[in-house]
N, C-alpha and C. Protein backbone atom coordinates (compact mmCIF):
# COMPACT_ATOMS: atom_id res chain seq x y z
N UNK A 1 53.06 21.04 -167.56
CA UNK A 1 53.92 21.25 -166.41
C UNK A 1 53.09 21.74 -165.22
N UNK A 2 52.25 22.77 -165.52
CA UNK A 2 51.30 22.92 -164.54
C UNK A 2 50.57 22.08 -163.79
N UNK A 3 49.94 21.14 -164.52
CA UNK A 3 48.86 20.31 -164.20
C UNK A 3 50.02 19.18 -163.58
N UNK A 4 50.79 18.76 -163.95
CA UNK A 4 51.81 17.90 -163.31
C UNK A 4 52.39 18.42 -161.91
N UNK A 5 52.48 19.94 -161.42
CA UNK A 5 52.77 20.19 -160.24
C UNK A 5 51.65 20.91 -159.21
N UNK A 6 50.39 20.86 -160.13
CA UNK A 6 48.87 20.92 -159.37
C UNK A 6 49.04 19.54 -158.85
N UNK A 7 49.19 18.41 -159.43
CA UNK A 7 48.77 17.19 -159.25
C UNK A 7 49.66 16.99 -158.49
N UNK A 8 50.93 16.94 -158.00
CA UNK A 8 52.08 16.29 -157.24
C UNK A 8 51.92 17.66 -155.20
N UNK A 9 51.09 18.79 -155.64
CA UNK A 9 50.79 19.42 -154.60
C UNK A 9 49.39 18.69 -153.68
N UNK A 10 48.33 18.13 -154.11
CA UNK A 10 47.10 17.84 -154.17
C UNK A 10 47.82 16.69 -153.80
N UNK A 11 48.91 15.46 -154.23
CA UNK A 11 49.14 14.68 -153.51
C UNK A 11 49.80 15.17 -152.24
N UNK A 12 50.86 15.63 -152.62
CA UNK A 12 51.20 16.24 -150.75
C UNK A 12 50.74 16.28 -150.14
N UNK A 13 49.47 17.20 -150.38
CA UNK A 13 48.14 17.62 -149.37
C UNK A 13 47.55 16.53 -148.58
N UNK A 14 47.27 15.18 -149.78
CA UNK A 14 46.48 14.36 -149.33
C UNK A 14 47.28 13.65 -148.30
N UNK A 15 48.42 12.95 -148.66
CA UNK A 15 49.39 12.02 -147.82
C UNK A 15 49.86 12.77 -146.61
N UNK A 16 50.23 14.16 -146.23
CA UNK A 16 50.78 14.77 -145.23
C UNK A 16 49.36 14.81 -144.39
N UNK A 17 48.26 14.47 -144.35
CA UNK A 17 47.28 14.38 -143.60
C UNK A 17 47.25 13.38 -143.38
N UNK A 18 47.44 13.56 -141.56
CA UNK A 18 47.42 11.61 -140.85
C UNK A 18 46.02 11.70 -140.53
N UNK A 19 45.63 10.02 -140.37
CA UNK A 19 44.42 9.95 -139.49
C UNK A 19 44.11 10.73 -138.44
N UNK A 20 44.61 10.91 -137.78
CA UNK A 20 44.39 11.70 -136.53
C UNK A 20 44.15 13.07 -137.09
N UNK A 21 44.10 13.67 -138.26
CA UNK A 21 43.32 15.06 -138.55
C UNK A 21 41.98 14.95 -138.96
N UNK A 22 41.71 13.77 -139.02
CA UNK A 22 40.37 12.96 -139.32
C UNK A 22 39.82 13.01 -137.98
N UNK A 23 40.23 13.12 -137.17
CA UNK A 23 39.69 12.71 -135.81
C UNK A 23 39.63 13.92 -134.90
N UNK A 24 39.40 14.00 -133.91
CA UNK A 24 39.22 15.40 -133.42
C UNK A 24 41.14 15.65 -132.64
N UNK A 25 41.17 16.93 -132.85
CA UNK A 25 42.55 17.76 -133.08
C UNK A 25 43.00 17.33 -132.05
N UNK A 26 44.49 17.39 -131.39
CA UNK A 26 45.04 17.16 -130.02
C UNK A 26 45.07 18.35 -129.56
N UNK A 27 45.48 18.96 -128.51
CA UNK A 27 45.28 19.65 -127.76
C UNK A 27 47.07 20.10 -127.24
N UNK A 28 47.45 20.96 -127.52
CA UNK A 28 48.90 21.44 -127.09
C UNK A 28 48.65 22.79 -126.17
N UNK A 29 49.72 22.68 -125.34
CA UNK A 29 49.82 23.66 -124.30
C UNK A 29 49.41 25.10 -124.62
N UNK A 30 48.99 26.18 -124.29
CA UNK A 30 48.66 27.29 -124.10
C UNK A 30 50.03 28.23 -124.52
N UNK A 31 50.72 27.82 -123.69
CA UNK A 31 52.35 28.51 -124.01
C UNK A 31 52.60 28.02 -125.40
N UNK A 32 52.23 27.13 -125.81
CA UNK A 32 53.23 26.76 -127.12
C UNK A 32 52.01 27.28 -128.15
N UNK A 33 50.64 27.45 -127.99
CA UNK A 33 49.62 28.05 -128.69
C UNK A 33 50.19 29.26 -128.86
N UNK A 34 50.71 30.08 -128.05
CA UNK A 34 50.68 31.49 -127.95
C UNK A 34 52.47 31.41 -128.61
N UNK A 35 53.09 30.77 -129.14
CA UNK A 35 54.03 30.61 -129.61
C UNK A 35 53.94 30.58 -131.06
N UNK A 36 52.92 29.56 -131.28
CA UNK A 36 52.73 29.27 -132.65
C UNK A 36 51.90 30.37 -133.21
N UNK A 37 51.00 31.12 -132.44
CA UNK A 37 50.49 32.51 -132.83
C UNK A 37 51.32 33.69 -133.53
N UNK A 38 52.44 33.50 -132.57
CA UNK A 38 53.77 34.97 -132.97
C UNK A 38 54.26 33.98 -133.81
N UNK A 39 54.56 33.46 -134.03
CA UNK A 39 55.51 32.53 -135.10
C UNK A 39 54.73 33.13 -136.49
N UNK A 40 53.25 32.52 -136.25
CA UNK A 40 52.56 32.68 -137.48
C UNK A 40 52.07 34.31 -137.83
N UNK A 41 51.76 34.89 -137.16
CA UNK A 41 51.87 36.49 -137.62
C UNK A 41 52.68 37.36 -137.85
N UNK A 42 54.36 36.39 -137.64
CA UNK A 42 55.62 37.28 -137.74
C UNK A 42 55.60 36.37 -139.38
N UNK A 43 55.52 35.61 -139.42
CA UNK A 43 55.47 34.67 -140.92
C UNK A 43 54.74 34.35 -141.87
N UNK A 44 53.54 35.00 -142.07
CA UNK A 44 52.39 34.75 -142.84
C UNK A 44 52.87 35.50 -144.18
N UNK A 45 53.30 36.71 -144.01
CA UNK A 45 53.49 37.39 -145.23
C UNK A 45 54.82 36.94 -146.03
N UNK A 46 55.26 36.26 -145.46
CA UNK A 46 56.45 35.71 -146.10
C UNK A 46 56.01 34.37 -146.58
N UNK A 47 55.45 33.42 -146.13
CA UNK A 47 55.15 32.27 -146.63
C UNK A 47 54.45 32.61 -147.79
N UNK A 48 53.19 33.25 -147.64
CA UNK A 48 52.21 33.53 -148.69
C UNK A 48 52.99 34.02 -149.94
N UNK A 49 54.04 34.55 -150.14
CA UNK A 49 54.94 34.48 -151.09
C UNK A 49 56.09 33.48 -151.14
N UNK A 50 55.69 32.80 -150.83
CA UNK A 50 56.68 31.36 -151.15
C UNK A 50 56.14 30.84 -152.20
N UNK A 51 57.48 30.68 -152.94
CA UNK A 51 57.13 29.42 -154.51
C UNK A 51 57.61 28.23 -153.71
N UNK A 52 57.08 27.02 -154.99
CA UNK A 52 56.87 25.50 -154.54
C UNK A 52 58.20 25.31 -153.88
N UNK A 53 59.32 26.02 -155.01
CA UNK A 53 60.84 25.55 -154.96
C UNK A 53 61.51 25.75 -153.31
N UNK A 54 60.58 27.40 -152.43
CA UNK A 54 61.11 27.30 -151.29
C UNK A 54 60.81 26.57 -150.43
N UNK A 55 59.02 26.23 -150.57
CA UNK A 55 58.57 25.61 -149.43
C UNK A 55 58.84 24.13 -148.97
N UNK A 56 59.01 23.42 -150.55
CA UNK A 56 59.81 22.32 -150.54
C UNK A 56 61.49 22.40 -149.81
N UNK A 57 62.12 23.15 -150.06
CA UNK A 57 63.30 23.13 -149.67
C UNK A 57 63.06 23.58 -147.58
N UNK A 58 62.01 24.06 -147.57
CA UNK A 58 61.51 24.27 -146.08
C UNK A 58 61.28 22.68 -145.60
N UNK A 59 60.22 22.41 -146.29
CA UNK A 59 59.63 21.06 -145.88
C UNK A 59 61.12 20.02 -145.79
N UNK A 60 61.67 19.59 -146.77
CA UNK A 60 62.26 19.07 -146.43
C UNK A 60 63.60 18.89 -145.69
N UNK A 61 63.72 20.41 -145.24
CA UNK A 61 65.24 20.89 -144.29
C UNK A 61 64.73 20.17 -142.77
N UNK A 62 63.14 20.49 -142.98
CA UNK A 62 62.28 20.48 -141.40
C UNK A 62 62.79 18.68 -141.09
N UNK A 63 62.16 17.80 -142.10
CA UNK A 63 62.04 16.40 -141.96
C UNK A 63 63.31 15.83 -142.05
N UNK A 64 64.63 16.23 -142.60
CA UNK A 64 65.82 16.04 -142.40
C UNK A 64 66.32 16.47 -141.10
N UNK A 65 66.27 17.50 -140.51
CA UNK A 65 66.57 17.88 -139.24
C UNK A 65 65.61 17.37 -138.13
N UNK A 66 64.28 17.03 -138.16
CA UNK A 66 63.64 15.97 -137.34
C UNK A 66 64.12 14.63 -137.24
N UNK A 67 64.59 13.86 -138.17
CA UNK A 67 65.22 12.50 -138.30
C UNK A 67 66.37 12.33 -138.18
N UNK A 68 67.30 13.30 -138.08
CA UNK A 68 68.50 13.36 -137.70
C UNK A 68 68.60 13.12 -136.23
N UNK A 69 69.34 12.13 -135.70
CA UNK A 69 69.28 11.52 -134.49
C UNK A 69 70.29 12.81 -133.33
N UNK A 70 71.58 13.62 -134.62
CA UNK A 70 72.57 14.04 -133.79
C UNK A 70 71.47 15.54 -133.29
N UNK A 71 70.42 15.62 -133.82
CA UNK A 71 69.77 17.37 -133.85
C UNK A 71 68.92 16.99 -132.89
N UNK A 72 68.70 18.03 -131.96
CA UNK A 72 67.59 18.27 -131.50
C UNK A 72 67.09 19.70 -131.37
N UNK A 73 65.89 19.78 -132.01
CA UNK A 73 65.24 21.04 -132.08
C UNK A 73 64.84 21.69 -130.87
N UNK A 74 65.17 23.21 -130.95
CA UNK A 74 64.23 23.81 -129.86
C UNK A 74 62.77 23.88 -130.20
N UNK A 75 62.22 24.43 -129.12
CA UNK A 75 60.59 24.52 -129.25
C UNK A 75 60.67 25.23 -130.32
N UNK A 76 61.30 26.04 -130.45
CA UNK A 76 61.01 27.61 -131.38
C UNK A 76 61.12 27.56 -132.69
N UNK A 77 62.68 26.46 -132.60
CA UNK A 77 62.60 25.96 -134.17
C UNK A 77 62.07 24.84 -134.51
N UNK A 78 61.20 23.72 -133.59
CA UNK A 78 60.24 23.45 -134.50
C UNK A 78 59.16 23.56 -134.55
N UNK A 79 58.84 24.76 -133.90
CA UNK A 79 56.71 25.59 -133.90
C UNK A 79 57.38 26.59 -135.35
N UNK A 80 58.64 26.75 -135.36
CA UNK A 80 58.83 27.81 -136.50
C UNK A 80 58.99 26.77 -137.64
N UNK A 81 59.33 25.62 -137.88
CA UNK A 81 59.07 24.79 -139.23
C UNK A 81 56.88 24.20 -139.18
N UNK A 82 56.67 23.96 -138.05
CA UNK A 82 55.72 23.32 -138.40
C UNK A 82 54.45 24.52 -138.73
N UNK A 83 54.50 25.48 -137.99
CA UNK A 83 53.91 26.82 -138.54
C UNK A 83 54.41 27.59 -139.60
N UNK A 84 55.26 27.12 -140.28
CA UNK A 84 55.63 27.75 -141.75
C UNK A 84 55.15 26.88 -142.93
N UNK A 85 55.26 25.36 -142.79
CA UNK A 85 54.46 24.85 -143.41
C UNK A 85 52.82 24.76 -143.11
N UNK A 86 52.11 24.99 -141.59
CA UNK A 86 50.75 25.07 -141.69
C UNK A 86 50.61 26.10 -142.81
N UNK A 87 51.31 27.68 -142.74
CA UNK A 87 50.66 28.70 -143.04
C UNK A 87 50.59 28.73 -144.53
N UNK A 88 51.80 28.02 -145.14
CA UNK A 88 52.05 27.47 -146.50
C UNK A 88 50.25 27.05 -147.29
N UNK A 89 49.47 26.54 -146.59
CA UNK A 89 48.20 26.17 -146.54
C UNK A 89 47.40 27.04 -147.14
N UNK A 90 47.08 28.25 -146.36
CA UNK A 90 46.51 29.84 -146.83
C UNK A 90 47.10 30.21 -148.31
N UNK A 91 48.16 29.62 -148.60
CA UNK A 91 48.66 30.23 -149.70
C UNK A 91 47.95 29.38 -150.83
N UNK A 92 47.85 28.05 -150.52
CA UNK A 92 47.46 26.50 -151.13
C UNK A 92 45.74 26.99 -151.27
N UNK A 93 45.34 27.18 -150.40
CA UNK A 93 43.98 27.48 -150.49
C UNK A 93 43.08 28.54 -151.34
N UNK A 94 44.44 29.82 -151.62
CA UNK A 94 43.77 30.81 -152.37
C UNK A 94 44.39 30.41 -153.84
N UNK A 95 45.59 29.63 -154.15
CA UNK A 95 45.89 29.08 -155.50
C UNK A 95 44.50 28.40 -156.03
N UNK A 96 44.58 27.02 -155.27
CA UNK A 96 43.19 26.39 -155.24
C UNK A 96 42.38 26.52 -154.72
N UNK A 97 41.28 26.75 -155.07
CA UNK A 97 39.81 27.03 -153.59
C UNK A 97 39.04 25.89 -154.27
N UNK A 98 39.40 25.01 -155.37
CA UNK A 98 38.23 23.87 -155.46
C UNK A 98 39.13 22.68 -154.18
N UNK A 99 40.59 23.03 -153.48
CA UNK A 99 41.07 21.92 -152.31
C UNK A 99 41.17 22.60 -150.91
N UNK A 100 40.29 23.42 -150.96
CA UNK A 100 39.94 24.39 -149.75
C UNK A 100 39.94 23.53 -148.42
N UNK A 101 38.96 22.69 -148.32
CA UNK A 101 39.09 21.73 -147.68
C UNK A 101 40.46 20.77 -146.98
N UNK A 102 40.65 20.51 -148.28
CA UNK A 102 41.92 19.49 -148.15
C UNK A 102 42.79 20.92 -147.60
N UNK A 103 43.49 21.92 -148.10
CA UNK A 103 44.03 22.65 -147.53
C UNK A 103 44.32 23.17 -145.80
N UNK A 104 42.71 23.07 -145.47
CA UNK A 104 42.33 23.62 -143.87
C UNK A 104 42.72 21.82 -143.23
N UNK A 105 42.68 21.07 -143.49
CA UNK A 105 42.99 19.68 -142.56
C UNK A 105 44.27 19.52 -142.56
N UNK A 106 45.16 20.25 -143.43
CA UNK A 106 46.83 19.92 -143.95
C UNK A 106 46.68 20.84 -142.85
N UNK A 107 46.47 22.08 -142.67
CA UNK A 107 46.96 23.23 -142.10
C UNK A 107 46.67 22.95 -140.31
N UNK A 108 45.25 22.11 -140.26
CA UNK A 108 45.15 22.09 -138.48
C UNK A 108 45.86 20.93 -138.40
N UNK A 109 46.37 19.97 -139.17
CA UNK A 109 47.21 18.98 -138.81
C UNK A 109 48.60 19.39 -138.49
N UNK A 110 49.06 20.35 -139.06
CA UNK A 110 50.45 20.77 -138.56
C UNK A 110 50.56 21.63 -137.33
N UNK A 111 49.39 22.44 -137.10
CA UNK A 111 49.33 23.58 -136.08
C UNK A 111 49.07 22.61 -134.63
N UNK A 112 48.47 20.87 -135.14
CA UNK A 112 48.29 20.25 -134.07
C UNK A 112 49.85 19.41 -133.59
N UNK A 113 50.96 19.90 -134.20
CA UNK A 113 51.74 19.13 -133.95
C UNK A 113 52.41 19.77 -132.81
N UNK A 114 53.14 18.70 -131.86
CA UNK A 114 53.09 19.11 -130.44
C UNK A 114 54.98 18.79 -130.02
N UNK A 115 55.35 19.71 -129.86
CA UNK A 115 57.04 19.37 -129.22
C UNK A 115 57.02 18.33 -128.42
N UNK A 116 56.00 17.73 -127.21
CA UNK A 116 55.91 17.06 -126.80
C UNK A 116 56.20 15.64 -127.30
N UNK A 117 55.44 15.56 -128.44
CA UNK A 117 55.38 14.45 -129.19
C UNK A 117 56.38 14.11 -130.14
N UNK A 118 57.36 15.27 -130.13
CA UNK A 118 58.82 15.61 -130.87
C UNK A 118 59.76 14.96 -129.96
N UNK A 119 59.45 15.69 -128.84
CA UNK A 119 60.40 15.18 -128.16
C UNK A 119 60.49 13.45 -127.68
N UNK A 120 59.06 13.38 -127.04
CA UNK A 120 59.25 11.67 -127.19
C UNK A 120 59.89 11.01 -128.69
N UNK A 121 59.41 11.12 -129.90
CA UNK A 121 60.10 10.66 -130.68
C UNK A 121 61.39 10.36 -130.86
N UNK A 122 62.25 11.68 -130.14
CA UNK A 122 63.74 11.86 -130.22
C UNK A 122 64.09 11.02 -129.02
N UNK A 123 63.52 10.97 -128.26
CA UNK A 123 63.71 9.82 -126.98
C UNK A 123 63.63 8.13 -127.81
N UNK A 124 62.67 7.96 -128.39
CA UNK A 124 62.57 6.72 -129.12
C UNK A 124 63.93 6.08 -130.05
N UNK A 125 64.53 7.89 -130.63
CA UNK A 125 65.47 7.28 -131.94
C UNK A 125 66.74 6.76 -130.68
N UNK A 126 66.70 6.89 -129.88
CA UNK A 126 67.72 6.89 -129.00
C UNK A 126 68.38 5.19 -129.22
N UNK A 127 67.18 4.63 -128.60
CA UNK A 127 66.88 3.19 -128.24
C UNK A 127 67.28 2.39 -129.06
């Protein structure tokens, strides 16, 4: 059972990393940096005690309420989903330290995610 939900995390890891974390990071506003900062130091100690069962039920409240055409997120709530799953990472990293790696590219891939790019999306589902 273990090794079956080592192995199904280690895939997560791998697939939730887009090309573009391969590539050098995007660049988001200053204000929303300094957002995702308090987000993540009001939330670190709580994630880091998250089991699989919550963070999954995080992860996927986040990607249900992103694809939902009738929702639209504030900044706050979604630097507060996408910085709860980066920080989820730190926790991933000290379970495993032989996917240390893989861990830190999951983690700047989410911290690189940009409302901007939320919001165009939600402009797209429109169409």
């Amino acid at each position: 059972m273990r090794r079956l939900l080592s192995l199904s995390l280690l895939l997560f890891l791998v697939f939730s990393i887009s090309d573009s974390a391969f590539a050098q990071s995007k660049k988001i506003p200053i204000d929303d940096q300094l957002l995702q900062d308090s987000i993540y130091k009001s939330n670190k100690k709580k994630i880091m005690n998250f089991s699989m069962k919550e963070f999954d039920s995080l992860f996927f409240e986040f990607f249900s309420r992103k694809n939902d055409p009738e929702i639209l997120l504030s900044k706050t709530d979604f630097y507060n989903y996408t910085v709860q799953i980066a920080a989820f990472s730190d926790r991933l990293e000290k379970l495993y330290p032989d996917q240390k790696e893989v861990a830190k590219q999951n983690k700047e891939h989410w911290l690189s995610e940009s409302y901007e790019d939320y919001l165009e999306y939600k402009e797209s589902q429109k169409k």
